[in-house]
Protein backbone atom coordinates (compact mmCIF):
# COMPACT_ATOMS: atom_id res chain seq x y z
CA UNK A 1 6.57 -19.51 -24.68
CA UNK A 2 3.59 -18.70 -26.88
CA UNK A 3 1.50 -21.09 -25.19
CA UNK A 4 2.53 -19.14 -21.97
CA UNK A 5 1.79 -16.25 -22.71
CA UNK A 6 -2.04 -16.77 -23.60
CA UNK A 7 -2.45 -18.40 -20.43
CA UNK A 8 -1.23 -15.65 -18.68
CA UNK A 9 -3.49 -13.20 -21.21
CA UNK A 10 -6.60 -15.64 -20.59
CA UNK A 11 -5.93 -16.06 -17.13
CA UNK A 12 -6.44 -12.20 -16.90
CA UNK A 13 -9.26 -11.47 -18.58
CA UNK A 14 -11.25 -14.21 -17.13
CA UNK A 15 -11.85 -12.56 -14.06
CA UNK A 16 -13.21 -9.48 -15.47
CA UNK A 17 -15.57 -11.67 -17.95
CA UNK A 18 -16.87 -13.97 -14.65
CA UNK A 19 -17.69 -10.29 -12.96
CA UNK A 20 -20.00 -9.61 -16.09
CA UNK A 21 -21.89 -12.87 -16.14
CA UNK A 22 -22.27 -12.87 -12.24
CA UNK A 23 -22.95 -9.39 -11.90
CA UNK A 24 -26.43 -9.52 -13.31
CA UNK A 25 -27.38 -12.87 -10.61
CA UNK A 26 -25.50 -10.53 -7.73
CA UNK A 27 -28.44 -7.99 -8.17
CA UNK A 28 -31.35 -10.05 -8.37
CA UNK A 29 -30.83 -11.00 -4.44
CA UNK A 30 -32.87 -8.09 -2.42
CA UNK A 31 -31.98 -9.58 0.55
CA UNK A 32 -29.67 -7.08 2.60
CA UNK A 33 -26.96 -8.07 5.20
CA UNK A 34 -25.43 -6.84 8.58
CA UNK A 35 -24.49 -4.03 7.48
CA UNK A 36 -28.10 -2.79 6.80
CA UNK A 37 -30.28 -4.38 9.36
CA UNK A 38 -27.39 -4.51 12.22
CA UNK A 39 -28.72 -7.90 12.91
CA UNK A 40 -26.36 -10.21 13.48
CA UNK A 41 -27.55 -14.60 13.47
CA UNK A 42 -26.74 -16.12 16.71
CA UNK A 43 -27.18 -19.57 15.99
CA UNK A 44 -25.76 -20.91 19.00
CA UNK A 45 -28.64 -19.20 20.52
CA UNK A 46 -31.10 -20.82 17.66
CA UNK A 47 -29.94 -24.12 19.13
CA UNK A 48 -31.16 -23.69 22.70
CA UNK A 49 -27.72 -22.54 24.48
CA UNK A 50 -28.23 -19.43 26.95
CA UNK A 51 -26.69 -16.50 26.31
CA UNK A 52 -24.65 -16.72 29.90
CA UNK A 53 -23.55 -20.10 28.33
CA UNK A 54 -22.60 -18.64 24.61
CA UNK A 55 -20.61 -15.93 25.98
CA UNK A 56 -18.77 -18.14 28.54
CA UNK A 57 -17.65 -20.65 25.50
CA UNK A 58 -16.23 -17.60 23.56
CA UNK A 59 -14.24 -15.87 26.67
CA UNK A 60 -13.07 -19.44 27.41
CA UNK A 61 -11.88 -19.94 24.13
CA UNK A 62 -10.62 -16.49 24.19
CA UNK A 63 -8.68 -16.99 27.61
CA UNK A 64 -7.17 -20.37 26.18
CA UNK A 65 -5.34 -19.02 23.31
CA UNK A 66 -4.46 -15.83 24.43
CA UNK A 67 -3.88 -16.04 28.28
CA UNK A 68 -4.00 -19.87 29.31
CA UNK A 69 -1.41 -22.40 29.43
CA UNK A 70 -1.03 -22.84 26.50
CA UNK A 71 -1.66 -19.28 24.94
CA UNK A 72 0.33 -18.30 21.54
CA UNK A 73 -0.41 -14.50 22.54
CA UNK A 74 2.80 -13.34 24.58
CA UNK A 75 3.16 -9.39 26.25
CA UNK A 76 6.92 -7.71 25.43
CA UNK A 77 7.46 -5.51 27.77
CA UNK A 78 4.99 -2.69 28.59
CA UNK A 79 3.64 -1.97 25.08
CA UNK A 80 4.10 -4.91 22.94
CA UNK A 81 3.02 -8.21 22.09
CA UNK A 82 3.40 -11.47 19.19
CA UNK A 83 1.23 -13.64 18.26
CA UNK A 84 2.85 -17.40 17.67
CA UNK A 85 2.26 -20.15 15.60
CA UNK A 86 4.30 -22.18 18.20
CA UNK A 87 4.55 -25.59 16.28
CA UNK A 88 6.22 -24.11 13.79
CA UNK A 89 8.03 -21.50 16.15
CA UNK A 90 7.27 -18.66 14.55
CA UNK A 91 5.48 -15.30 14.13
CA UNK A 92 3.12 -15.00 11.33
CA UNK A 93 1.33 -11.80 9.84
CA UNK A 94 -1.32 -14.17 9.72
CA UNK A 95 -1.78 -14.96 13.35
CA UNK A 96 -0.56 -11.30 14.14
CA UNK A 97 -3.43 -9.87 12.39
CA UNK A 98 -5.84 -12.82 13.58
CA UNK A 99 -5.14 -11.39 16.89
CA UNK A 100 -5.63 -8.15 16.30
CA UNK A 101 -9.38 -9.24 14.62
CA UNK A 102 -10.49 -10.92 17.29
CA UNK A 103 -9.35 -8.03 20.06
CA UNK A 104 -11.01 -5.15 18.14
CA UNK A 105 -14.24 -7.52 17.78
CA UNK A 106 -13.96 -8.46 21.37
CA UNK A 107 -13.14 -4.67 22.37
CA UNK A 108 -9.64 -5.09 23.69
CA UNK A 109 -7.83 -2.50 23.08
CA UNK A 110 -4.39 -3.33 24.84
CA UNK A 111 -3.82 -5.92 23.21
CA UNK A 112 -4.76 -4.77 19.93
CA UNK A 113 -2.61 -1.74 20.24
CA UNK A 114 0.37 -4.42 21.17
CA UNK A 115 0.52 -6.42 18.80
CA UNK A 116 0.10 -3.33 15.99
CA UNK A 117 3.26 -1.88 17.74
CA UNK A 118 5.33 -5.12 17.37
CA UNK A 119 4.14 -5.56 13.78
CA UNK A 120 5.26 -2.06 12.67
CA UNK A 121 8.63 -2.14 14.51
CA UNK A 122 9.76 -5.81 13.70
CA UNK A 123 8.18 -6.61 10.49
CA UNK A 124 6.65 -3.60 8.80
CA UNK A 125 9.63 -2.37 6.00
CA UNK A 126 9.73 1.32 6.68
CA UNK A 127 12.12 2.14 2.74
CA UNK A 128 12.98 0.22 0.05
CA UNK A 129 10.66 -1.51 -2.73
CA UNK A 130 8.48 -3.20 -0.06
CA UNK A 131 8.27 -0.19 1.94
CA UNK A 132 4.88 -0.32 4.08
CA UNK A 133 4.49 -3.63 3.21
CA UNK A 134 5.46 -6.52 6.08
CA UNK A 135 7.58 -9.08 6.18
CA UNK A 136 5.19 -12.44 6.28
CA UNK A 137 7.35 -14.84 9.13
CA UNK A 138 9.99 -13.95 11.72
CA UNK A 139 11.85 -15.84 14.48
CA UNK A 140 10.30 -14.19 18.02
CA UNK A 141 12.99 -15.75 20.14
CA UNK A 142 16.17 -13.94 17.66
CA UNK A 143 14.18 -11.58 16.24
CA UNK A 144 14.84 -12.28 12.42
CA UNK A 145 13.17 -12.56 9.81
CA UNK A 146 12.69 -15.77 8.31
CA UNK A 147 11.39 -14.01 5.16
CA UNK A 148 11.67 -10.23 3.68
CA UNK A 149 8.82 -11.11 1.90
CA UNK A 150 5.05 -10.54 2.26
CA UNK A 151 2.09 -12.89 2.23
CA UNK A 152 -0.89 -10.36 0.93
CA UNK A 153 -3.73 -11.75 3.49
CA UNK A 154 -1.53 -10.32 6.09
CA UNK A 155 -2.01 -6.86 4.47
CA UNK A 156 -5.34 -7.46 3.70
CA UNK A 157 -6.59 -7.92 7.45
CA UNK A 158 -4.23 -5.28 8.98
CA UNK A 159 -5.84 -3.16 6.76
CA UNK A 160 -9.73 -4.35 7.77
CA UNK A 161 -8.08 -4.45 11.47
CA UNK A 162 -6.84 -0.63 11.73
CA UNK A 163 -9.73 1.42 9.83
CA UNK A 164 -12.47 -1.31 12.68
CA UNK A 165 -9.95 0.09 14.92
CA UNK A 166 -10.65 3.65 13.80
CA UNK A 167 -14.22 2.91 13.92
CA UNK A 168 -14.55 1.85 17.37
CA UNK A 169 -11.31 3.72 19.12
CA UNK A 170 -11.01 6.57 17.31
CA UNK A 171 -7.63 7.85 16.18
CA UNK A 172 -6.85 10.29 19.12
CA UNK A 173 -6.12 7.45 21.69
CA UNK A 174 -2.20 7.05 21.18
CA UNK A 175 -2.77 5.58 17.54
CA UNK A 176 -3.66 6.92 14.28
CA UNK A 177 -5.35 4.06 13.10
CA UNK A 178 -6.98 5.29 10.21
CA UNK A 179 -4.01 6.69 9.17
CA UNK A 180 -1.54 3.62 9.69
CA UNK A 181 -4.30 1.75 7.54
CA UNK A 182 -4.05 4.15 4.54
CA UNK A 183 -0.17 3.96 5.22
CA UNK A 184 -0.38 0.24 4.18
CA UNK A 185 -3.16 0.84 1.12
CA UNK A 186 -1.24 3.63 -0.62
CA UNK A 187 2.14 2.08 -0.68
CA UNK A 188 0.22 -0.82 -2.43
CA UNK A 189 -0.84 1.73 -4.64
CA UNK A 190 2.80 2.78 -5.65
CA UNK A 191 4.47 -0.10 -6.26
CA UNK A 192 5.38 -0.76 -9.94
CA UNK A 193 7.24 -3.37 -10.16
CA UNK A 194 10.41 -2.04 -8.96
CA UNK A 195 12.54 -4.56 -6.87
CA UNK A 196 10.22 -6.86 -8.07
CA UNK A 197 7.61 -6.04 -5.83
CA UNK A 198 4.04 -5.36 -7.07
CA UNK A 199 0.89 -4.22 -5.48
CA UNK A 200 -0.45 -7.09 -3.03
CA UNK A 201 -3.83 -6.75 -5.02
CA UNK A 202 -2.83 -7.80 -8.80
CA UNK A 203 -4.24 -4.20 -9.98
CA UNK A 204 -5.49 -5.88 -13.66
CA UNK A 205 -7.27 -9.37 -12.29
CA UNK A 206 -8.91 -7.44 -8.93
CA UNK A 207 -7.75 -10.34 -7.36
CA UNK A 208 -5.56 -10.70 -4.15
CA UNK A 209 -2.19 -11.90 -5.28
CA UNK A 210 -0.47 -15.09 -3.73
CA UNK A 211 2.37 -13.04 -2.57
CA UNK A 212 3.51 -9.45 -3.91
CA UNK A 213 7.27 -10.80 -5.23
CA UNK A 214 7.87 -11.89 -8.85
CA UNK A 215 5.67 -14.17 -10.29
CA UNK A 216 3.96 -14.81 -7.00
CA UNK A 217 2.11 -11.95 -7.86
CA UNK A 218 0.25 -13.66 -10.84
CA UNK A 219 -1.99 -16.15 -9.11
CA UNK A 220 -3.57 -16.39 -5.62
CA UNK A 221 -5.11 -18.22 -2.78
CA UNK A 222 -8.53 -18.88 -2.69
CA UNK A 223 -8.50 -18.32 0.91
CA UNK A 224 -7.37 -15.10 0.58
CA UNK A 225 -10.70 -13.82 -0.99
CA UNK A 226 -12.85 -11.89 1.77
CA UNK A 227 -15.21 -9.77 -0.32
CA UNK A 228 -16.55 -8.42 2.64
CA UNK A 229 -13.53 -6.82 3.40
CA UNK A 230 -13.03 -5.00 0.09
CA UNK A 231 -16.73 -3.53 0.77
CA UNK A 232 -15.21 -1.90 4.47
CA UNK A 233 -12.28 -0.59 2.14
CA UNK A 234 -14.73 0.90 -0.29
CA UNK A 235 -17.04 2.23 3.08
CA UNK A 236 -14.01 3.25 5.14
CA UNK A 237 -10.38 3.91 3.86
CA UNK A 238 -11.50 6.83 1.75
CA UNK A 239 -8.50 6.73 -0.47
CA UNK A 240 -10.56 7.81 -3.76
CA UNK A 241 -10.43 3.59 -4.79
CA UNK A 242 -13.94 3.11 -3.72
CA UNK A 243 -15.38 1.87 -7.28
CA UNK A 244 -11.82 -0.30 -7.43
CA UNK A 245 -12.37 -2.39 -4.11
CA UNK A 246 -16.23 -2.62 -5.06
CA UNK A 247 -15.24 -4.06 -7.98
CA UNK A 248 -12.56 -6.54 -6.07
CA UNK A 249 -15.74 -7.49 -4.13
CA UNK A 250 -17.55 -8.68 -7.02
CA UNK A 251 -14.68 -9.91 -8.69
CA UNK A 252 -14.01 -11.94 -5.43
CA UNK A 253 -17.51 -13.30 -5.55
CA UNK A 254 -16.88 -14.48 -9.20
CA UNK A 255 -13.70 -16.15 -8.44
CA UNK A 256 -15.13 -18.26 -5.62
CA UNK A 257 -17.67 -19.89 -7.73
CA UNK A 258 -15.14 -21.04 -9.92
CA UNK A 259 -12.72 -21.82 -7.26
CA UNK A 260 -15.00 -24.18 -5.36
CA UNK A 261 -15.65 -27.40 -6.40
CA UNK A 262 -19.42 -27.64 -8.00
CA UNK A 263 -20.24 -30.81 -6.44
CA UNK A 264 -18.41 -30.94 -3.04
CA UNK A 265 -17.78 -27.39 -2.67
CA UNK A 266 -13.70 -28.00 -2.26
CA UNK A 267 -11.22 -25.83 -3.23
CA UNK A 268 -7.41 -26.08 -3.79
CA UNK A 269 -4.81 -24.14 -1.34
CA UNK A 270 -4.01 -22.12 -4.71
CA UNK A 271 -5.15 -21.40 -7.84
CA UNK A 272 -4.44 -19.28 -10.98
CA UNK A 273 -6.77 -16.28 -10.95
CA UNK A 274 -9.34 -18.38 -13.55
CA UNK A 275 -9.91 -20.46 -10.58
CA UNK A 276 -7.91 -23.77 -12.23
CA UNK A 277 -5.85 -24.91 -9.50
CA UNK A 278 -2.46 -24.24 -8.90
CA UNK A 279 0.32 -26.55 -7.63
CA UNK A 280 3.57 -27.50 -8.02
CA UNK A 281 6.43 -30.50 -7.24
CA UNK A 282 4.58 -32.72 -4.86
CA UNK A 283 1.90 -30.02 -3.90
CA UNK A 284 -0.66 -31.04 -6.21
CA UNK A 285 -4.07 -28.83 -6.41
CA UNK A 286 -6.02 -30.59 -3.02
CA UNK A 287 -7.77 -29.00 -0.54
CA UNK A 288 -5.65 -28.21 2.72
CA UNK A 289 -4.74 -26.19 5.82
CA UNK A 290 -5.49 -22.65 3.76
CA UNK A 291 -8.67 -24.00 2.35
CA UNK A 292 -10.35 -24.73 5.77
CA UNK A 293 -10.71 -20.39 5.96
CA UNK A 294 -12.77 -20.79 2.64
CA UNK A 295 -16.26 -21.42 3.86
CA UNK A 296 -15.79 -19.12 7.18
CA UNK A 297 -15.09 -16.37 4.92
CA UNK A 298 -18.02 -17.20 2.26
CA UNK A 299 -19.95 -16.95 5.48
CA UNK A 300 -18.82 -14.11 6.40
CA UNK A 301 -19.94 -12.15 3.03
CA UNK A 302 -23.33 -13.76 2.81
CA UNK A 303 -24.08 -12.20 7.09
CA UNK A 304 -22.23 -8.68 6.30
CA UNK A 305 -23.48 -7.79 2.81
CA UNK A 306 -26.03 -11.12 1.73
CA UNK A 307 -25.13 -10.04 -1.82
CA UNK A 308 -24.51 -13.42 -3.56
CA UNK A 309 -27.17 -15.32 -1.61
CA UNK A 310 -28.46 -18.37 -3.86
CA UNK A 311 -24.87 -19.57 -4.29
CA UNK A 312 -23.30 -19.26 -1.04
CA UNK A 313 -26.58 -21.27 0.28
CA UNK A 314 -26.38 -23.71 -2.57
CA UNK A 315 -22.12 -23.68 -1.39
CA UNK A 316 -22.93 -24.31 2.38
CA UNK A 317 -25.14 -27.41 1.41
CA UNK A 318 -23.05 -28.59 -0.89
CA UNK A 319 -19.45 -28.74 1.05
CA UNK A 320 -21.46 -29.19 4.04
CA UNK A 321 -23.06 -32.47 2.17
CA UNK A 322 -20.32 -33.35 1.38
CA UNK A 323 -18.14 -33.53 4.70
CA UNK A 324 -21.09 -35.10 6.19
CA UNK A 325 -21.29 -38.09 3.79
CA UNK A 326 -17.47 -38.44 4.91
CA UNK A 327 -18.92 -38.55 8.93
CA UNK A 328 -19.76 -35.77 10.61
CA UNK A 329 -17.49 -36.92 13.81
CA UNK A 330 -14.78 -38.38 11.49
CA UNK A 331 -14.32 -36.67 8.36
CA UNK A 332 -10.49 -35.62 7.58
CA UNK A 333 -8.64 -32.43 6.64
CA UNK A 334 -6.77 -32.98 3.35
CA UNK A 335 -8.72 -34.05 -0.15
CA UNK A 336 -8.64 -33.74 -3.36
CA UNK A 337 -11.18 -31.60 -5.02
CA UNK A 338 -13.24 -34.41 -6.15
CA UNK A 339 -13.06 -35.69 -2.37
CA UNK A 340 -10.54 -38.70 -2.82
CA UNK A 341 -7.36 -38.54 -0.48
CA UNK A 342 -4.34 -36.66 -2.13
CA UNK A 343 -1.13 -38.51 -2.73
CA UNK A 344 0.86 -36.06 -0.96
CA UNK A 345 -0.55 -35.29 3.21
CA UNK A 346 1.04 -31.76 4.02
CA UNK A 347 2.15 -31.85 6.84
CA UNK A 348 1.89 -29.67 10.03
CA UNK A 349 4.30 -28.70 12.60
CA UNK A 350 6.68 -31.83 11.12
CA UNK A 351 3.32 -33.92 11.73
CA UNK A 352 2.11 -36.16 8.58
CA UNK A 353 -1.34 -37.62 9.20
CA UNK A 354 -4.87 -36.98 8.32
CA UNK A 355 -7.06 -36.17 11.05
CA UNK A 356 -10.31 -34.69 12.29
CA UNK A 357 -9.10 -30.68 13.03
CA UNK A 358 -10.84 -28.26 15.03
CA UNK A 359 -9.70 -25.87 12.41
CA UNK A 360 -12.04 -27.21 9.70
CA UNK A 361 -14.54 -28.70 12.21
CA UNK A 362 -15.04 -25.08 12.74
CA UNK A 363 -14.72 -23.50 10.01
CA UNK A 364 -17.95 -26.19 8.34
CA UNK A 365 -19.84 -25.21 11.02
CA UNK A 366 -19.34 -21.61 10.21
CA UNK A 367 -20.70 -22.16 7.09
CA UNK A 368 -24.31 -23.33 9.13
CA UNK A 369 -24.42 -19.22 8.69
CA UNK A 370 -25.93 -20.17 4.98
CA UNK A 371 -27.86 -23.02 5.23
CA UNK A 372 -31.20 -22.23 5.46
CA UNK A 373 -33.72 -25.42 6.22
CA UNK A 374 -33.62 -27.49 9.53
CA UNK A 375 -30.11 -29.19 9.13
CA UNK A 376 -28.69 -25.84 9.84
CA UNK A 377 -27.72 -27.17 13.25
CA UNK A 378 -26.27 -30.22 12.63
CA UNK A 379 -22.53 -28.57 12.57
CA UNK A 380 -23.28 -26.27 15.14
CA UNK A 381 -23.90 -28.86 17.92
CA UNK A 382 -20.55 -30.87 17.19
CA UNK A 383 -18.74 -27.51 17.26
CA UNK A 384 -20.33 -26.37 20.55
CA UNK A 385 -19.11 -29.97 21.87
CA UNK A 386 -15.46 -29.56 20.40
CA UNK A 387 -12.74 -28.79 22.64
CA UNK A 388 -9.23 -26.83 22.16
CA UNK A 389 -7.07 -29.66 23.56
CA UNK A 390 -4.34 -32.09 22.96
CA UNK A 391 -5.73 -34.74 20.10
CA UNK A 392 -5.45 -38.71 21.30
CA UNK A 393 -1.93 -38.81 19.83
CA UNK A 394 -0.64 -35.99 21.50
CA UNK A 395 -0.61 -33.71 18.38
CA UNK A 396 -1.81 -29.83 19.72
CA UNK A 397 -2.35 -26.90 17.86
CA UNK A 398 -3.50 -23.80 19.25
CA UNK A 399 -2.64 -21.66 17.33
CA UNK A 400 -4.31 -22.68 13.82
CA UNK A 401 -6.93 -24.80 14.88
CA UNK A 402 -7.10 -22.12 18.33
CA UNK A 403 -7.57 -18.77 15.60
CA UNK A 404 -10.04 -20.88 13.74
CA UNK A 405 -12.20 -22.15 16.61
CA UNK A 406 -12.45 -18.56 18.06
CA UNK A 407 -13.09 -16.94 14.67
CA UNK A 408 -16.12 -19.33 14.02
CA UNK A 409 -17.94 -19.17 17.70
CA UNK A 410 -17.85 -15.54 17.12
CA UNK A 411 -19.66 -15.61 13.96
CA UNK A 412 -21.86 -17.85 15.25
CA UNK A 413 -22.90 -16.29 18.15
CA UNK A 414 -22.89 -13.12 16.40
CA UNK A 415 -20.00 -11.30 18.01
CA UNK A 416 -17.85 -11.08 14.37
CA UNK A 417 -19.24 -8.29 13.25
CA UNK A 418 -18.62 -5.11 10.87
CA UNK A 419 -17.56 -2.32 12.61
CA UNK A 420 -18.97 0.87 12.44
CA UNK A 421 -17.79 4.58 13.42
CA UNK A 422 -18.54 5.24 16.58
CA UNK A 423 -21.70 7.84 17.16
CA UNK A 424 -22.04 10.08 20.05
């Protein structure tokens, strides 16, 4: 129990030691992001495609997963709408506030304001101990929730979705954005362990917790970390936590160079907050389906804010290195950090096998963002050549590999970007 106890004690204060040592090489990059040139990279563009051309492969992509065939965006009634991991026949906060990302990035307001409304009534708790909080996965067809409990990314890019909602809509337009955004952030702020339910930000580590329940709450996902959100937080919620989600930014930062492997850039599904991977029973520490998000959202920090330069370029070469020495056409979606395949294949939708995803085909070409000499391309052109369909053995997932492939043309043609208010 001893032993325990001063992992738990070390696994705290590591975080907060990483910030000091990296806060020093965080400075020394002068290089400012987005946010302060409003320039955003198009490197589709860079690599020859027209604009006409780079806007119809987004609002394809956009039209296949949420109005084609097979779309996992479906309208309730006149005001309402899911999002829907189908393969697994569920609604996710995840995919829920994916969707509602991509339509306040792509200015679509309907369908952002739909899909807020069916969050809030059927999986936002409105009492109890997880009260403003959401309930992570429900059943769209019965309408019940698979589980009370929260996974704290879906918070996390509600959040980041409502106050870029704010920005662009305003709060006078049938929602109060801003204000259903600070709902979310200040019932965070209250909970104290009662029902077992902590904030979804572990308030000592400045790290996003795994989930907010029990001991959930004491280690985390590495592909939960978006320091770039935490910096719209500290711009836009206004809450008087400004310093707290700067800090979470940096501390974010920190935990990502640990978290990543330092020769092929991997990093586990979960870790303790140290970094040190975290698994359990058969789920051994490997790289999987969470850890394909990982270099989209490195990417993402390095365009907005460009505030840890040197080591998310040194990153993008090295994981992007890496997956090439695997084949750029060919190389799979589960390893082990070191890059060997793990024991144990997770599987997807009831599907075991290793194969060549969209999903993370995306997401590494995403990470071209960073990469700075002339193979910046050579993930870009494979990606632009990818297609959201059926693979040769029938498996078909739009909604993962669908979120992921939208999310990345966006960044890379520029259209992700940081929202500002509105001036008239």
């Amino acid at each position: 129990m001893k032993k325990i106890l001063l992992l738990y004690v070390i696994t705290a204060l590591l975080p907060a030691l990483a910030i000091g040592q990296n806060k020093k090489t965080l400075k020394k990059s002068s290089v400012k992001g987005a946010f302060a040139s409003g320039v955003y990279p198009n490197l589709f563009k860079e690599a020859g495609y027209s604009k006409s051309d780079i806007n119809a492969k987004v609002a394809k992509a956009y039209y296949d997963v949420f109005e084609g065939p097979n779309k996992v965006y479906f309208e309730v009634g006149d005001s309402m709408a899911y999002v829907s991991d189908v393969k697994n026949h569920d609604a996710r906060t995840e995919g829920l506030s994916y969707g509602m990302m991509i339509a306040v990035q792509l200015n679509k307001k309907d369908v952002f304001d739909r899909i807020w409304r069916w969050s809030k009534k059927y999986l936002q708790h409105q009492d109890g101990p997880s009260e403003g909080y959401f309930a992570w996965s429900i059943d769209p067809k019965t309408m019940k929730h698979n589980s009370e409990g929260s996974a704290s990314d879906g918070e996390l890019y509600y959040v980041t979705d409502l106050l870029f909602a704010a920005n662009r809509w305003g709060n006078n337009t049938g929602i109060n954005y801003y204000a259903e955004a600070r709902r979310i952030l200040d019932a965070m702020w209250k909970k104290d362990g009662t029902g077992n339910i902590h904030p979804f930000i572990n308030l000592k580590a400045k790290q996003i917790a795994f989930v907010p329940e029990g001991r959930g709450a004491e280690w985390t996902d590495p592909s939960y970390h978006l320091p770039a959100f935490y910096e719209v937080w500290a711009l836009y919620a206004k809450d008087g936590h400004e310093q707290f989600y700067r800090d979470c930014a940096d501390t974010a930062r920190a935990f990502l160079r640990r978290a990543c492997d330092p020769v092929t850039g991997l990093n586990p599904d979960n870790s303790y907050f140290s970094g040190k991977p975290f698994g359990w029973g058969k789920m051994k520490p490997a790289f999987r389906f969470d850890s394909w998000r990982v270099p989209m959202n490195i990417a993402m920090d390095y365009v907005w804010f460009g505030k840890d330069k040197n080591w998310q370029r040194d990153y993008a070469t090295r994981i992007q290195n890496f997956l090439q020495s695997k084949g750029i056409n060919d190389f799979q979606d589960q390893f082990n950090l070191d890059g060997t395949k793990p024991d144990f294949i997770l599987p997807a939708g009831g599907v075991t096998k290793l194969r060549h995803s969209l999903g993370l085909v995306s997401t590494a070409a995403a990470a071209s963002l960073m990469i700075g000499d002339n193979t910046k391309l050579d993930f870009v052109r494979p990606l632009w050549s990818a297609k959201l369909e059926p693979y040769a053995d029938g498996y078909f997932d739009p909604y993962y590999d669908g979120l992921l492939y939208l999310f990345s043309l966006m960044h890379l043609s520029g259209q992700y970007q940081l929202i500002k208010p509105q001036v008239n």
